[in-house]
C-alpha atoms as a PDB file:
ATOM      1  CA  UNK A   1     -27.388  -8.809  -1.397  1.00  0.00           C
ATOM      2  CA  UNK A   2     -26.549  -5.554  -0.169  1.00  0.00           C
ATOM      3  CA  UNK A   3     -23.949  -3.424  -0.058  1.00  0.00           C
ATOM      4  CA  UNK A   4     -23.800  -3.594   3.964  1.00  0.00           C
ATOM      5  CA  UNK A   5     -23.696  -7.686   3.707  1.00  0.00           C
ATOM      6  CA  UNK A   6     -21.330  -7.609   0.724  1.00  0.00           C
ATOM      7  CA  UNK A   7     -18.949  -5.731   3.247  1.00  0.00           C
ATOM      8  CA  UNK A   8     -19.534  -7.808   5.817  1.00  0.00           C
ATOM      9  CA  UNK A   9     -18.032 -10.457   3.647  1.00  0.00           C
ATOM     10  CA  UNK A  10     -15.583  -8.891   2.289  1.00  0.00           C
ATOM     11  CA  UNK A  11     -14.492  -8.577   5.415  1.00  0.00           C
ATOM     12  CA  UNK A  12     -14.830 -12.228   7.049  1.00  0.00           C
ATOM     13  CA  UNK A  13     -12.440 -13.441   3.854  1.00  0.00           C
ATOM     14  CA  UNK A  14      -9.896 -10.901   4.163  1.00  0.00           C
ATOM     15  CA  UNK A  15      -9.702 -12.140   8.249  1.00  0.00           C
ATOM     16  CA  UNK A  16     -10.865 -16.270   7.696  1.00  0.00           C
ATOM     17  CA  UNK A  17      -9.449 -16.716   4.064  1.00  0.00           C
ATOM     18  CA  UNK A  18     -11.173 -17.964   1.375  1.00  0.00           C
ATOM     19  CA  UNK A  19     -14.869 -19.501   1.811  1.00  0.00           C
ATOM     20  CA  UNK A  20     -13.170 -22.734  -1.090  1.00  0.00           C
ATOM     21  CA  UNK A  21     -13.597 -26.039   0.814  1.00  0.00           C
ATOM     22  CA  UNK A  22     -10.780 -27.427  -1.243  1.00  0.00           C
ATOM     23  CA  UNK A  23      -8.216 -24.735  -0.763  1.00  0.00           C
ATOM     24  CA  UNK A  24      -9.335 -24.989   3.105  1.00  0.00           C
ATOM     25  CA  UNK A  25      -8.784 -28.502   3.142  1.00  0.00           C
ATOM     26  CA  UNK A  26      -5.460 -27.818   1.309  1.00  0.00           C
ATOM     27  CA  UNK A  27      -4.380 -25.124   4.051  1.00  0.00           C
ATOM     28  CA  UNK A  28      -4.758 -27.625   6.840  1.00  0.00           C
ATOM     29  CA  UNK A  29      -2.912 -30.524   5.320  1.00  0.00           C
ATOM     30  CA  UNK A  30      -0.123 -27.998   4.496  1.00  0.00           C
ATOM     31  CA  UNK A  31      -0.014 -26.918   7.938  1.00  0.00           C
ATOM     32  CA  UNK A  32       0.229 -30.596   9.251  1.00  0.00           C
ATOM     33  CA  UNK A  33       2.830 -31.093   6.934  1.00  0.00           C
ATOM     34  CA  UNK A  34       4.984 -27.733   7.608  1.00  0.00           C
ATOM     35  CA  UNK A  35       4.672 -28.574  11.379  1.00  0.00           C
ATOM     36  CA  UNK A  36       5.805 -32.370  11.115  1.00  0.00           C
ATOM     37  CA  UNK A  37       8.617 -31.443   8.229  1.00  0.00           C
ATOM     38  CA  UNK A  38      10.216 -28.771  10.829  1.00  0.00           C
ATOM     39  CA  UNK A  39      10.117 -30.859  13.987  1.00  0.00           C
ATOM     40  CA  UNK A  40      12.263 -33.844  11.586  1.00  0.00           C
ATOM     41  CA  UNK A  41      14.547 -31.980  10.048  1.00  0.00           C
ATOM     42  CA  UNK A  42      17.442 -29.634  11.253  1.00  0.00           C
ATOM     43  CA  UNK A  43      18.524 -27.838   8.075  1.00  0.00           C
ATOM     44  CA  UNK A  44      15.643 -26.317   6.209  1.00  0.00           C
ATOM     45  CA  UNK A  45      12.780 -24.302   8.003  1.00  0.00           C
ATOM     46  CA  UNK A  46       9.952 -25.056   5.817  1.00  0.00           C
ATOM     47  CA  UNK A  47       6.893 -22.553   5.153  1.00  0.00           C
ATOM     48  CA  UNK A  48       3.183 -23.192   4.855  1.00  0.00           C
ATOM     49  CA  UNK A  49       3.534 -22.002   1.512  1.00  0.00           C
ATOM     50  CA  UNK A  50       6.024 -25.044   0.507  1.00  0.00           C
ATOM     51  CA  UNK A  51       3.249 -27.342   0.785  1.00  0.00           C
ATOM     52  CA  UNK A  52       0.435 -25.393  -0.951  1.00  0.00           C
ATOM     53  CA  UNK A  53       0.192 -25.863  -4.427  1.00  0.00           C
ATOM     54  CA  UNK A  54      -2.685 -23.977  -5.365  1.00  0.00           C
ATOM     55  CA  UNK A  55      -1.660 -20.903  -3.381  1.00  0.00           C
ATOM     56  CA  UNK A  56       1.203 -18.298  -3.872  1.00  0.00           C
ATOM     57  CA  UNK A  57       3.387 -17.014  -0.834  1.00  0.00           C
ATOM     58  CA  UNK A  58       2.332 -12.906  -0.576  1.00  0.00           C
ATOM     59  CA  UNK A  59       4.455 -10.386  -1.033  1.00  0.00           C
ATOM     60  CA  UNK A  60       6.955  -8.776   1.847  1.00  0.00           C
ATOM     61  CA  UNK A  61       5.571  -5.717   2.807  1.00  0.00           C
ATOM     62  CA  UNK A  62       8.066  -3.022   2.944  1.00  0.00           C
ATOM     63  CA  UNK A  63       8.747  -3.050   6.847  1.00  0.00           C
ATOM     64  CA  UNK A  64       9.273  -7.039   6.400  1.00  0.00           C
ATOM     65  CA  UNK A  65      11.797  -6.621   4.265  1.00  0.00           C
ATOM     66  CA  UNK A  66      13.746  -4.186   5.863  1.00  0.00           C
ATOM     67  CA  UNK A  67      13.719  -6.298   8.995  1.00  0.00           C
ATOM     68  CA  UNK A  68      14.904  -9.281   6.932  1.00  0.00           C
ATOM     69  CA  UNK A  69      17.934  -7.018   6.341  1.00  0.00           C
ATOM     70  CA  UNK A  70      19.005  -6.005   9.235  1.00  0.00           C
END
């Protein structure tokens, strides 16, 4: 492979995610599941993240979090 391909890539998982057919599987059951767990309930505002196992909720960057502050 070379090093022009290997950035290509690089590139299409940073934008598309990960090229694992199980964790992409896993991502769109999650998403089914955040969207019908937000449209029946009125307390809690569930993430994608609450539904994925496998996968760990990033970080806030720094301008997130000051936003969640204000």
């Amino acid at each position: 492979m070379s090093l022009p391909e290997f950035r290509r890539w690089v590139e299409y998982r940073r934008k598309r995610g990960s090229l694992n057919w199980g964790m992409r599987i896993e991502r769109g059951c999650a998403l089914l599941a955040t969207l019908y767990a937000n449209t029946h309930t009125d307390k809690a505002k569930y993430k994608i993240f609450d539904f994925m196992p496998h996968e760990s909720e990033p970080e806030l960057t720094l301008e997130e979090a000051m936003a969640s502050w204000a």
